[in-house]
Protein backbone atom coordinates (compact mmCIF):
# COMPACT_ATOMS: atom_id res chain seq x y z
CA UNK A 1 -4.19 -22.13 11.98
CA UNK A 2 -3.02 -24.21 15.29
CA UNK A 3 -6.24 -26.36 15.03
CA UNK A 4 -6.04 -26.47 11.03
CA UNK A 5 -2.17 -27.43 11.02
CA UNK A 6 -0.89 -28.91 14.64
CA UNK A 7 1.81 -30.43 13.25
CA UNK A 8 3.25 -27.40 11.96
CA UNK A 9 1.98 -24.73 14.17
CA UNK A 10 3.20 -25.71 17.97
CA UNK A 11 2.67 -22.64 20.03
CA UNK A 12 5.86 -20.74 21.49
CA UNK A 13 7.74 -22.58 19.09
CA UNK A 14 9.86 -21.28 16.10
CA UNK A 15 7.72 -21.62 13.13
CA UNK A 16 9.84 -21.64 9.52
CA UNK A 17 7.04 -23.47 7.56
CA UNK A 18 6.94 -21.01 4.13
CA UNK A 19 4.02 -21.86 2.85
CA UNK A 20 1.91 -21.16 5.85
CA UNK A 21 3.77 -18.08 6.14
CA UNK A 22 3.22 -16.96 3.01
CA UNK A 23 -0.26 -17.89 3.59
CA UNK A 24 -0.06 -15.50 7.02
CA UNK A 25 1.19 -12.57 4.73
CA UNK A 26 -2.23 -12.91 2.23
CA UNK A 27 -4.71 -12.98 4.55
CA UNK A 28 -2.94 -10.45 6.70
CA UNK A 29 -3.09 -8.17 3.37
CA UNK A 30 -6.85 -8.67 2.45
CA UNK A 31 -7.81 -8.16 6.04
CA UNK A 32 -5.99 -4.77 6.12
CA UNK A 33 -7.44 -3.90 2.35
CA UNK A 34 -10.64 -5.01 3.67
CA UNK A 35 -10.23 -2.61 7.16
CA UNK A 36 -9.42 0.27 5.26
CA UNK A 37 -12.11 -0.03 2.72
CA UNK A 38 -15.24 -0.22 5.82
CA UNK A 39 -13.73 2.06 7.55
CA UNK A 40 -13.80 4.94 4.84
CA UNK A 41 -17.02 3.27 3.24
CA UNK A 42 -18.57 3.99 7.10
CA UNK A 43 -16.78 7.31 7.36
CA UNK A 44 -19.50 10.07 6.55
CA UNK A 45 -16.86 12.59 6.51
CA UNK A 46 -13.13 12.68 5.41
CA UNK A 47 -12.91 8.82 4.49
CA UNK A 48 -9.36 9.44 3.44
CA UNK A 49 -8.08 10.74 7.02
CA UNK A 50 -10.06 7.83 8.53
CA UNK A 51 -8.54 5.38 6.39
CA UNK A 52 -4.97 7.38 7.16
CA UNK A 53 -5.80 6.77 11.51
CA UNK A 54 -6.76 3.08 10.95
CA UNK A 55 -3.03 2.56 9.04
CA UNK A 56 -1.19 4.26 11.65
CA UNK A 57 -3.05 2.35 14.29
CA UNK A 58 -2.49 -1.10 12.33
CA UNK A 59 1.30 -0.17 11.56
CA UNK A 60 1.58 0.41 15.58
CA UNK A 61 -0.41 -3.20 16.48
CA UNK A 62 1.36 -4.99 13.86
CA UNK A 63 4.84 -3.37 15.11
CA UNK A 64 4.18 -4.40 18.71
CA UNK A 65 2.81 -7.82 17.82
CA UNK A 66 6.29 -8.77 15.64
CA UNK A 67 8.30 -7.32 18.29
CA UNK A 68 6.64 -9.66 20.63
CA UNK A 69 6.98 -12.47 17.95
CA UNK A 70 10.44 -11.91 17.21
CA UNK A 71 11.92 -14.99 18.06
CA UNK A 72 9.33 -17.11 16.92
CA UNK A 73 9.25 -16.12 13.46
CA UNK A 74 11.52 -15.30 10.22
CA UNK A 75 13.01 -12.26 9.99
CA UNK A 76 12.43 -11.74 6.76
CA UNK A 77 8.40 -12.34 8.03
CA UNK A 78 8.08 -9.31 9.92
CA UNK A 79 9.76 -6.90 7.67
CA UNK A 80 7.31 -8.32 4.61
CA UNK A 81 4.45 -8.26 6.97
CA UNK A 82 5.22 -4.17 8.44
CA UNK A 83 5.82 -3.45 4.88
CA UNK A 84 2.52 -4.24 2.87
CA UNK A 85 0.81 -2.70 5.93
CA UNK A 86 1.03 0.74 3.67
CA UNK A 87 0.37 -0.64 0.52
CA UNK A 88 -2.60 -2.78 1.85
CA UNK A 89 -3.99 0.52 3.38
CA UNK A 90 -3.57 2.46 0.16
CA UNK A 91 -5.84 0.24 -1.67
CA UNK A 92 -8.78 -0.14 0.42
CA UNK A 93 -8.84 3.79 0.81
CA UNK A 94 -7.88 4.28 -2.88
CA UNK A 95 -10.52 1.40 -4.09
CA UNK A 96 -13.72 3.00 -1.79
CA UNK A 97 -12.40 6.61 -3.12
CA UNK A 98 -13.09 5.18 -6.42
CA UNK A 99 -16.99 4.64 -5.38
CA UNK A 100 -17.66 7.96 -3.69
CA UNK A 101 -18.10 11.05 -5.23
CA UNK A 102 -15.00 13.71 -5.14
CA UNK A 103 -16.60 16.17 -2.70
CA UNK A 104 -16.84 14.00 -0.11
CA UNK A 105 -13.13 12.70 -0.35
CA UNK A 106 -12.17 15.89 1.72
């Protein structure tokens, strides 16, 4: 985003620019959709629990990274970004549940 926006993204500066943090907050949420949903698609047991392990490990990075970003960024940022962590985990493991038979859910 630096390269695509240097006016606007200055690192270890405060960035307020809505937009591109809205923008942050979408992609952020696909990726983690998209993580969850290879990770139980590759599972060949227990996709759920996998897909359960990947969310606690992204809720830990993402924690770490906004405490280390704290300054820099909105507050209201890092709460909306922690928070759809969950939700964006739910539907990648609830979408590739979907496409795999029930006996191998468990």
């Amino acid at each position: 985003m630096q390269a695509a926006f240097p006016k606007i993204v200055i690192p270890e500066q405060y960035l307020g620019h809505v937009p591109l943090l809205l923008g942050y907050l979408v992609m952020s949420f696909v990726f983690s959709v998209g993580a969850v949903y290879l990770t139980a698609a590759v599972a060949k047991t227990r996709p759920v629990q996998h897909a359960f392990a990947l969310g606690i490990v992204q809720l830990a990075i993402g924690i770490s990274f906004e405490v280390s970003y704290w300054d820099l960024l909105p507050v209201w940022y890092h709460l909306v970004f922690l928070l759809l962590l969950i939700p964006g985990n739910v539907l990648g493991g609830v979408v590739q549940a979907g496409r795999r038979p029930a006996q191998q859910l468990t």
